[in-house]
N, C-alpha and C. Protein backbone atom coordinates (compact mmCIF):
# COMPACT_ATOMS: atom_id res chain seq x y z
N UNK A 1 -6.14 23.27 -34.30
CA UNK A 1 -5.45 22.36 -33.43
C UNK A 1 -4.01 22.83 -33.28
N UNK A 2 -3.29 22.62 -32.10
CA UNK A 2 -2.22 23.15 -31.91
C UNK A 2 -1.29 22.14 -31.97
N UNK A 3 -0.43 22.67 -32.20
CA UNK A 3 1.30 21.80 -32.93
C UNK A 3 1.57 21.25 -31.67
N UNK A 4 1.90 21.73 -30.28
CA UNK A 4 1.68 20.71 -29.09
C UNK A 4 1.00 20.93 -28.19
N UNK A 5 1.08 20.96 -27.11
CA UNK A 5 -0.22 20.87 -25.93
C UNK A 5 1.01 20.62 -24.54
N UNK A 6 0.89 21.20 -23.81
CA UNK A 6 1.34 21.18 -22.71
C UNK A 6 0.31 20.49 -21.35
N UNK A 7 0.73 19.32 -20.91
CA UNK A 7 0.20 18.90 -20.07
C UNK A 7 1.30 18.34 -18.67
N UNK A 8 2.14 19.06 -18.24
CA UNK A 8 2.95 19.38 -17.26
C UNK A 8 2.09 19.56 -15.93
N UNK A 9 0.83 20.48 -16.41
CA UNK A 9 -0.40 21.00 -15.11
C UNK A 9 -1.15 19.74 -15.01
N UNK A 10 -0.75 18.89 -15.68
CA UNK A 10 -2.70 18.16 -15.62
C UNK A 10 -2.53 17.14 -14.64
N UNK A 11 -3.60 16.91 -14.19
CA UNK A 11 -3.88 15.48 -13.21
C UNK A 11 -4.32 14.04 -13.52
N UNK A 12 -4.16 13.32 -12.84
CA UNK A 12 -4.65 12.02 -13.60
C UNK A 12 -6.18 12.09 -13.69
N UNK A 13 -6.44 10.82 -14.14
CA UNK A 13 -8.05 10.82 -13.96
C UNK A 13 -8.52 10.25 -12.70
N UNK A 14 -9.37 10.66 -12.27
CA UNK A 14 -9.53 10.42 -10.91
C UNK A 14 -10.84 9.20 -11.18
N UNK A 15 -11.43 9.31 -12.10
CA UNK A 15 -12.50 7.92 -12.54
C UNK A 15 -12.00 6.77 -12.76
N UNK A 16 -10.52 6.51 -12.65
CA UNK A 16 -10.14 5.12 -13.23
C UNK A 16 -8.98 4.87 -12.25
N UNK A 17 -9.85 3.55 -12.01
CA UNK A 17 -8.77 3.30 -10.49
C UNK A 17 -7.33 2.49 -11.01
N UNK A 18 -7.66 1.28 -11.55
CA UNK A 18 -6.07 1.06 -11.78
C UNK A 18 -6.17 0.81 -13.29
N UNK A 19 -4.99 0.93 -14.31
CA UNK A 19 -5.06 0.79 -15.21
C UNK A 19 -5.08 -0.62 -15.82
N UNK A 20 -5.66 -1.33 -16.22
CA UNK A 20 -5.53 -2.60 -16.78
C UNK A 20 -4.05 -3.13 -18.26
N UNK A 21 -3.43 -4.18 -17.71
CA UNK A 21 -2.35 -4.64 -18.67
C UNK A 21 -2.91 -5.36 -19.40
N UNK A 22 -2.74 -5.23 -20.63
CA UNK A 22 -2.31 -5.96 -22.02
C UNK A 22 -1.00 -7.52 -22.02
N UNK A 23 -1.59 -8.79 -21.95
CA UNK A 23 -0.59 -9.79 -21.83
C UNK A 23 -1.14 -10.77 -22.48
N UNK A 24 -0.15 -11.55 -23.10
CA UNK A 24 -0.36 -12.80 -24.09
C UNK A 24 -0.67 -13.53 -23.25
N UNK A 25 -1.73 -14.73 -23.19
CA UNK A 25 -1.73 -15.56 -22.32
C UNK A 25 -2.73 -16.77 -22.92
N UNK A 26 -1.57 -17.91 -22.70
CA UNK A 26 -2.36 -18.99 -23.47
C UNK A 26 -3.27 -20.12 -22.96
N UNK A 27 -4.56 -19.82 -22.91
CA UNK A 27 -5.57 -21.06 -22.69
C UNK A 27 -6.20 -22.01 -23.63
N UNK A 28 -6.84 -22.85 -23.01
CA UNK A 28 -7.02 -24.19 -23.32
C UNK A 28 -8.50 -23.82 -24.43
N UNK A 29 -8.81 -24.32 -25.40
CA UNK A 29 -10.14 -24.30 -26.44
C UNK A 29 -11.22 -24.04 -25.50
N UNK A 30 -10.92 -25.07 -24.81
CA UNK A 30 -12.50 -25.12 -23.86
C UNK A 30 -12.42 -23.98 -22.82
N UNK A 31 -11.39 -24.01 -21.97
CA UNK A 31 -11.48 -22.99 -21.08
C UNK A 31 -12.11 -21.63 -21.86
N UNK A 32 -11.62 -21.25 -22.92
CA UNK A 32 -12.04 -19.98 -23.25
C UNK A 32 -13.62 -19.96 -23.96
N UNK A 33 -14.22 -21.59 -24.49
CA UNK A 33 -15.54 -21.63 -24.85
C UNK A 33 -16.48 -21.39 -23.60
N UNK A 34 -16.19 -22.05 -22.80
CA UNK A 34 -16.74 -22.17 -21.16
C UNK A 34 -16.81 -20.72 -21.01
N UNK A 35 -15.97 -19.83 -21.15
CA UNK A 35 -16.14 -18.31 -20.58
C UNK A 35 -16.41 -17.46 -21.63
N UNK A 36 -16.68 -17.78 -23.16
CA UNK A 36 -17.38 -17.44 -24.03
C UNK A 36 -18.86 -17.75 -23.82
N UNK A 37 -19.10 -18.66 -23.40
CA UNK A 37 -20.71 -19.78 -22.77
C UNK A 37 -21.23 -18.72 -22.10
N UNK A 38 -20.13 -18.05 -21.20
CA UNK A 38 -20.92 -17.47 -19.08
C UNK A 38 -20.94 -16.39 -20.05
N UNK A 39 -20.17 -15.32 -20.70
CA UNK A 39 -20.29 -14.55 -21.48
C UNK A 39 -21.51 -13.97 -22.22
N UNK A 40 -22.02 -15.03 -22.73
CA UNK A 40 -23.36 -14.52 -23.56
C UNK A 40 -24.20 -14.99 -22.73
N UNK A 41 -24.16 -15.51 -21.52
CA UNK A 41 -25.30 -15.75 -20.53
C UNK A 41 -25.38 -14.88 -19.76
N UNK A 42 -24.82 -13.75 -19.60
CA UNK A 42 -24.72 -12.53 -18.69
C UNK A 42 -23.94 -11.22 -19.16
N UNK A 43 -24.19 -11.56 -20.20
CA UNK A 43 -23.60 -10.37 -21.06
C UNK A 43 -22.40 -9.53 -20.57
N UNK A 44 -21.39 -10.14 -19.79
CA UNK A 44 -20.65 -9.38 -19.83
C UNK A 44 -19.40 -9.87 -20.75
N UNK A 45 -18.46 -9.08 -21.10
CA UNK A 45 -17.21 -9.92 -21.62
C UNK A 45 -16.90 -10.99 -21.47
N UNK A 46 -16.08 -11.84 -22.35
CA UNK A 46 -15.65 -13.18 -21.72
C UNK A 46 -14.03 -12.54 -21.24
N UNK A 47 -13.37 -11.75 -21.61
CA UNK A 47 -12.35 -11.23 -21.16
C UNK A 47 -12.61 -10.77 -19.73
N UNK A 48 -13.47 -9.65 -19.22
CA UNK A 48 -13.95 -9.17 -17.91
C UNK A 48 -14.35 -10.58 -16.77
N UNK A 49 -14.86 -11.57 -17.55
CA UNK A 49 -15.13 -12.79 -16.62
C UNK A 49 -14.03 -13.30 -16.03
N UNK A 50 -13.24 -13.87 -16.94
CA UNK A 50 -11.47 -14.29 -16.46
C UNK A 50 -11.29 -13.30 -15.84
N UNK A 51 -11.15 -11.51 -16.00
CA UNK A 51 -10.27 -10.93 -14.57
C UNK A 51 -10.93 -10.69 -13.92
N UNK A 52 -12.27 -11.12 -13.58
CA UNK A 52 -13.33 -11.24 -12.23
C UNK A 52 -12.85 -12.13 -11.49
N UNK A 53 -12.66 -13.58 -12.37
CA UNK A 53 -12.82 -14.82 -11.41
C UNK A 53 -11.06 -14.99 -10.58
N UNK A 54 -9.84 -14.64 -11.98
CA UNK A 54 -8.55 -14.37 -10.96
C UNK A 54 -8.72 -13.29 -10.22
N UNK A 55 -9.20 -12.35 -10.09
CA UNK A 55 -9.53 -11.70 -9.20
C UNK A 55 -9.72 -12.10 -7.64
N UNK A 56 -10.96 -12.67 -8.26
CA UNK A 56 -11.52 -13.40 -6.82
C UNK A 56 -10.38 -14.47 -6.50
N UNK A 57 -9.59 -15.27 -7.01
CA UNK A 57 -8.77 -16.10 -6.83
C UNK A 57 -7.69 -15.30 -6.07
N UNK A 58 -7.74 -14.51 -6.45
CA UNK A 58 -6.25 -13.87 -5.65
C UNK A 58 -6.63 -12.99 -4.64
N UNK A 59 -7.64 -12.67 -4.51
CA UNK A 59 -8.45 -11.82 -3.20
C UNK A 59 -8.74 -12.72 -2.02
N UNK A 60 -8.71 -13.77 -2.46
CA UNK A 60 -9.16 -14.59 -1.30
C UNK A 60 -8.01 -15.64 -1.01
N UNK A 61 -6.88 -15.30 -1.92
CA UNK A 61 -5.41 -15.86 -2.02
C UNK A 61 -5.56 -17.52 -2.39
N UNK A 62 -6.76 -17.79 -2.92
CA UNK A 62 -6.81 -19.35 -3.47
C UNK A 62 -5.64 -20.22 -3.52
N UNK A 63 -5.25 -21.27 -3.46
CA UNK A 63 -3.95 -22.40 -3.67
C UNK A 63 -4.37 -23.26 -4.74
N UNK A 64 -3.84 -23.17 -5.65
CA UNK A 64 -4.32 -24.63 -7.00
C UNK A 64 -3.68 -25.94 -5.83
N UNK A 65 -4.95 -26.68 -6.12
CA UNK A 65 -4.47 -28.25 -5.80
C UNK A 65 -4.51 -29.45 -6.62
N UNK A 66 -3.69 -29.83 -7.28
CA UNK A 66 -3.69 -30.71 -8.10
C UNK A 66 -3.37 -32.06 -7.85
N UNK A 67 -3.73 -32.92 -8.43
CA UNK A 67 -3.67 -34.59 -7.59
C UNK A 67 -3.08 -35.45 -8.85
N UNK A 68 -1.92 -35.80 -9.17
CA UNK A 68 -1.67 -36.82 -10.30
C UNK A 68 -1.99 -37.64 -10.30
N UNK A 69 -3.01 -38.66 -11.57
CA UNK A 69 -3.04 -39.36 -11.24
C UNK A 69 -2.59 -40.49 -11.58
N UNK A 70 -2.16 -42.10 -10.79
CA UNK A 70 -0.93 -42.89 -10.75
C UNK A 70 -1.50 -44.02 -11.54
């Protein structure tokens, strides 16, 4: 193995379209049981589910509507 490696020439990877961020983010018990639930019902991540569904929330530019109630 060599002491360093020169990668000045190299290219990105061309298989990975955008890189995914790392962020603290705090939800509710249930919210994250609910997508632990869809999770083992379709085997995919419960992490990959949440950035599916904001995904779709922000692809289709969704508006939260919230109603207080009096």
């Amino acid at each position: 193995m060599k002491k360093t490696y020169d990668f000045s020439k190299s290219t990105p990877n061309p298989y990975v379209r955008k890189s995914k961020r790392q962020i603290t983010i705090r939800l509710d018990g249930d919210t994250v049981d609910y997508f632990k639930a869809l999770a083992e019902q379709s085997g995919i991540p419960y992490q990959n589910l949440i950035n599916l569904y904001l995904r779709d929330c922000a692809s289709t530019k969704k508006s939260l509507k919230m109603a207080w109630a009096s």
